[in-house]
C-alpha atoms as a PDB file:
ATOM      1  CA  UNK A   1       7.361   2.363 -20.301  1.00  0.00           C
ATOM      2  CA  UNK A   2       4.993   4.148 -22.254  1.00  0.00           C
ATOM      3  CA  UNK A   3       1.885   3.974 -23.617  1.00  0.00           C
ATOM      4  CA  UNK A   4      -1.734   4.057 -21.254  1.00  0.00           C
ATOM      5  CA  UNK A   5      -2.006   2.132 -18.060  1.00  0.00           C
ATOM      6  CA  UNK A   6      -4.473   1.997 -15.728  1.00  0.00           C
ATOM      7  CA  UNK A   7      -4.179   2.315 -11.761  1.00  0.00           C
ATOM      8  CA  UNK A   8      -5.695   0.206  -9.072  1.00  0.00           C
ATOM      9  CA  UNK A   9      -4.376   1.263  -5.566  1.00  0.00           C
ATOM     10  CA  UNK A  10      -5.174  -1.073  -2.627  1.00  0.00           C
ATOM     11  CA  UNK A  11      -5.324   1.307   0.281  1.00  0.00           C
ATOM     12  CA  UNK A  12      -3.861  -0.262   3.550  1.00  0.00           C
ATOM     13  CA  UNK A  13      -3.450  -3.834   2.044  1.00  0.00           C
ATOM     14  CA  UNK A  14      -0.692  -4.173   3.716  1.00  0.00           C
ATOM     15  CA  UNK A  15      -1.753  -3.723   7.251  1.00  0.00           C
ATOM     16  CA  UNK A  16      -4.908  -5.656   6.007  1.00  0.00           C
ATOM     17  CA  UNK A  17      -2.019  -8.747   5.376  1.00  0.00           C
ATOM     18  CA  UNK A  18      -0.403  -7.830   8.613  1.00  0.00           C
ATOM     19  CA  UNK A  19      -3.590  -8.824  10.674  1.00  0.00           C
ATOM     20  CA  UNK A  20      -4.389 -11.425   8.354  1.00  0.00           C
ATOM     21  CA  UNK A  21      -7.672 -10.583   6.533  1.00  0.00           C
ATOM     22  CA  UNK A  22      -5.560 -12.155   3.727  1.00  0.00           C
ATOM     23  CA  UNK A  23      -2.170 -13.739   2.661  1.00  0.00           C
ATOM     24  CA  UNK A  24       0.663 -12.334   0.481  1.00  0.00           C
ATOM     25  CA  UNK A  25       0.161 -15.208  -1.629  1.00  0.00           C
ATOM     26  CA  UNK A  26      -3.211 -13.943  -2.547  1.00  0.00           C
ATOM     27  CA  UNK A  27      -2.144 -10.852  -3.271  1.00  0.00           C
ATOM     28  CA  UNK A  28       1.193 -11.515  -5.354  1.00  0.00           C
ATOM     29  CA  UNK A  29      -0.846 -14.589  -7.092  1.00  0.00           C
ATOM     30  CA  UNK A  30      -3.636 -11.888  -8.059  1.00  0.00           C
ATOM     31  CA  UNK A  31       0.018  -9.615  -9.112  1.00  0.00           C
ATOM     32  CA  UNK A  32       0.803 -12.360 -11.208  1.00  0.00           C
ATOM     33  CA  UNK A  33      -1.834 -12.189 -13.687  1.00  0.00           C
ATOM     34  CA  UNK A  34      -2.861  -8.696 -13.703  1.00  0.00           C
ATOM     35  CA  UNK A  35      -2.689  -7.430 -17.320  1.00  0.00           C
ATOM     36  CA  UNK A  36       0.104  -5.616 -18.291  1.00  0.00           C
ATOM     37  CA  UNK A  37      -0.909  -2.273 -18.535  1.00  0.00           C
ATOM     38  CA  UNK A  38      -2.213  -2.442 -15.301  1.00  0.00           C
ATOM     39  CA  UNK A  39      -0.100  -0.004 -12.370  1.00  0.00           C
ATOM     40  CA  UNK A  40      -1.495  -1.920  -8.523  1.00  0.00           C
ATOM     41  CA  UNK A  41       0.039   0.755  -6.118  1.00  0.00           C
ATOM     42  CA  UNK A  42      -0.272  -0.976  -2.464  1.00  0.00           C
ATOM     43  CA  UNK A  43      -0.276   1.320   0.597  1.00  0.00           C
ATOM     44  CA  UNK A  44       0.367   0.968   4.679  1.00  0.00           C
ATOM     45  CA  UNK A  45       2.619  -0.238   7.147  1.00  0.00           C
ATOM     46  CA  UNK A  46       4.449  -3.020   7.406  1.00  0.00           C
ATOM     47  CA  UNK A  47       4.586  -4.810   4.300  1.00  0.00           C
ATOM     48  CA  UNK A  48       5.937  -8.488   3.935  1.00  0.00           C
ATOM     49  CA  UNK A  49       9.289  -9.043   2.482  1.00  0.00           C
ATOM     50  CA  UNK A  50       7.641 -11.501  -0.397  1.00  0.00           C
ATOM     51  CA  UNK A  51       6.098  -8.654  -1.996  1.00  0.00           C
ATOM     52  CA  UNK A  52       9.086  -5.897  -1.165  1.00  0.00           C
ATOM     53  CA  UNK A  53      11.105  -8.762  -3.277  1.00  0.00           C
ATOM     54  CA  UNK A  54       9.081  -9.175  -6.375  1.00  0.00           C
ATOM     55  CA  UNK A  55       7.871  -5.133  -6.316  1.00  0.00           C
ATOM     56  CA  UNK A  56       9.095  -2.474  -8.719  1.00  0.00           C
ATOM     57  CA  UNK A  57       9.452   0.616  -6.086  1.00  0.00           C
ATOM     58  CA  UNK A  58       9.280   0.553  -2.428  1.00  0.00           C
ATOM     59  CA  UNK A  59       8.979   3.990  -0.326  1.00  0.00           C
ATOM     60  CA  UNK A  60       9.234   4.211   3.191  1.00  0.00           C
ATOM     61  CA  UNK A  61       7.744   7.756   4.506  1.00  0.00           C
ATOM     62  CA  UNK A  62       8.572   8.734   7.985  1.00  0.00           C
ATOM     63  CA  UNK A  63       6.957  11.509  10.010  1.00  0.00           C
ATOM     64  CA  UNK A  64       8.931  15.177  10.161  1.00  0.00           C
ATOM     65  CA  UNK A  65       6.339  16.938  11.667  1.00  0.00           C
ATOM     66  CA  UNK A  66       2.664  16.170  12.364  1.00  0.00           C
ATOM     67  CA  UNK A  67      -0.237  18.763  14.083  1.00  0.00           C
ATOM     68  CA  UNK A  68      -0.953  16.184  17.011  1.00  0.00           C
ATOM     69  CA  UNK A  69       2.269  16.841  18.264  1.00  0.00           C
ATOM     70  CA  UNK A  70       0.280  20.245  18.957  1.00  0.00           C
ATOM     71  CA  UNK A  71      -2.731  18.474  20.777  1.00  0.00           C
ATOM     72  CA  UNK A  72      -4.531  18.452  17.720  1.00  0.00           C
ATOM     73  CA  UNK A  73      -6.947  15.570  17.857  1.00  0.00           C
ATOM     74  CA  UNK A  74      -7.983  13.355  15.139  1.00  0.00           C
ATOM     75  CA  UNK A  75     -11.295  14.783  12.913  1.00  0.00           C
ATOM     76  CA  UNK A  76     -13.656  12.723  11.519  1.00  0.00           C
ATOM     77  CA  UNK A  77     -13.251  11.869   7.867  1.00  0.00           C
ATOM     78  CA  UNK A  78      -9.853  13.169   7.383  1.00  0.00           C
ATOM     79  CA  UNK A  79      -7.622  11.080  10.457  1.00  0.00           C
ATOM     80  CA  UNK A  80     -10.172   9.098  12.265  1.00  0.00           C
END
């Protein structure tokens, strides 16, 4: 790839899916005709397997250490 793209990330569209504010047909028809220099990045938990099949890269993070473990509560604007 090269060239200029631009980037459209859908925050939490996948846990949006999961308590279905909309299908992953929507979503991989709207993939479909995106133009091509177009990079959709789509965050959160739980993602279907349709649209693990038809995406480019899947990453799976996992917690190795976290502050609430400490008792540190959630702050408004940043975790809550």
């Amino acid at each position: 790839m090269s060239g200029t793209y631009d980037m459209v990330v859908l925050d939490e569209a996948n846990i949006a899916m999961y308590y279905k504010l909309f299908c992953v047909e929507e979503l991989i028809e709207l993939l479909k005709r995106k133009p091509e220099h177009v990079e959709v990045i789509i965050t959160g938990r739980n993602a279907p397997d349709e649209l693990i099949e038809i995406a480019d890269l899947v990453t799976e993070m996992k917690e190795i250490k976290h502050y609430y473990t400490k008792g540190v509560q959630a702050r408004k604007g940043i975790e809550h």
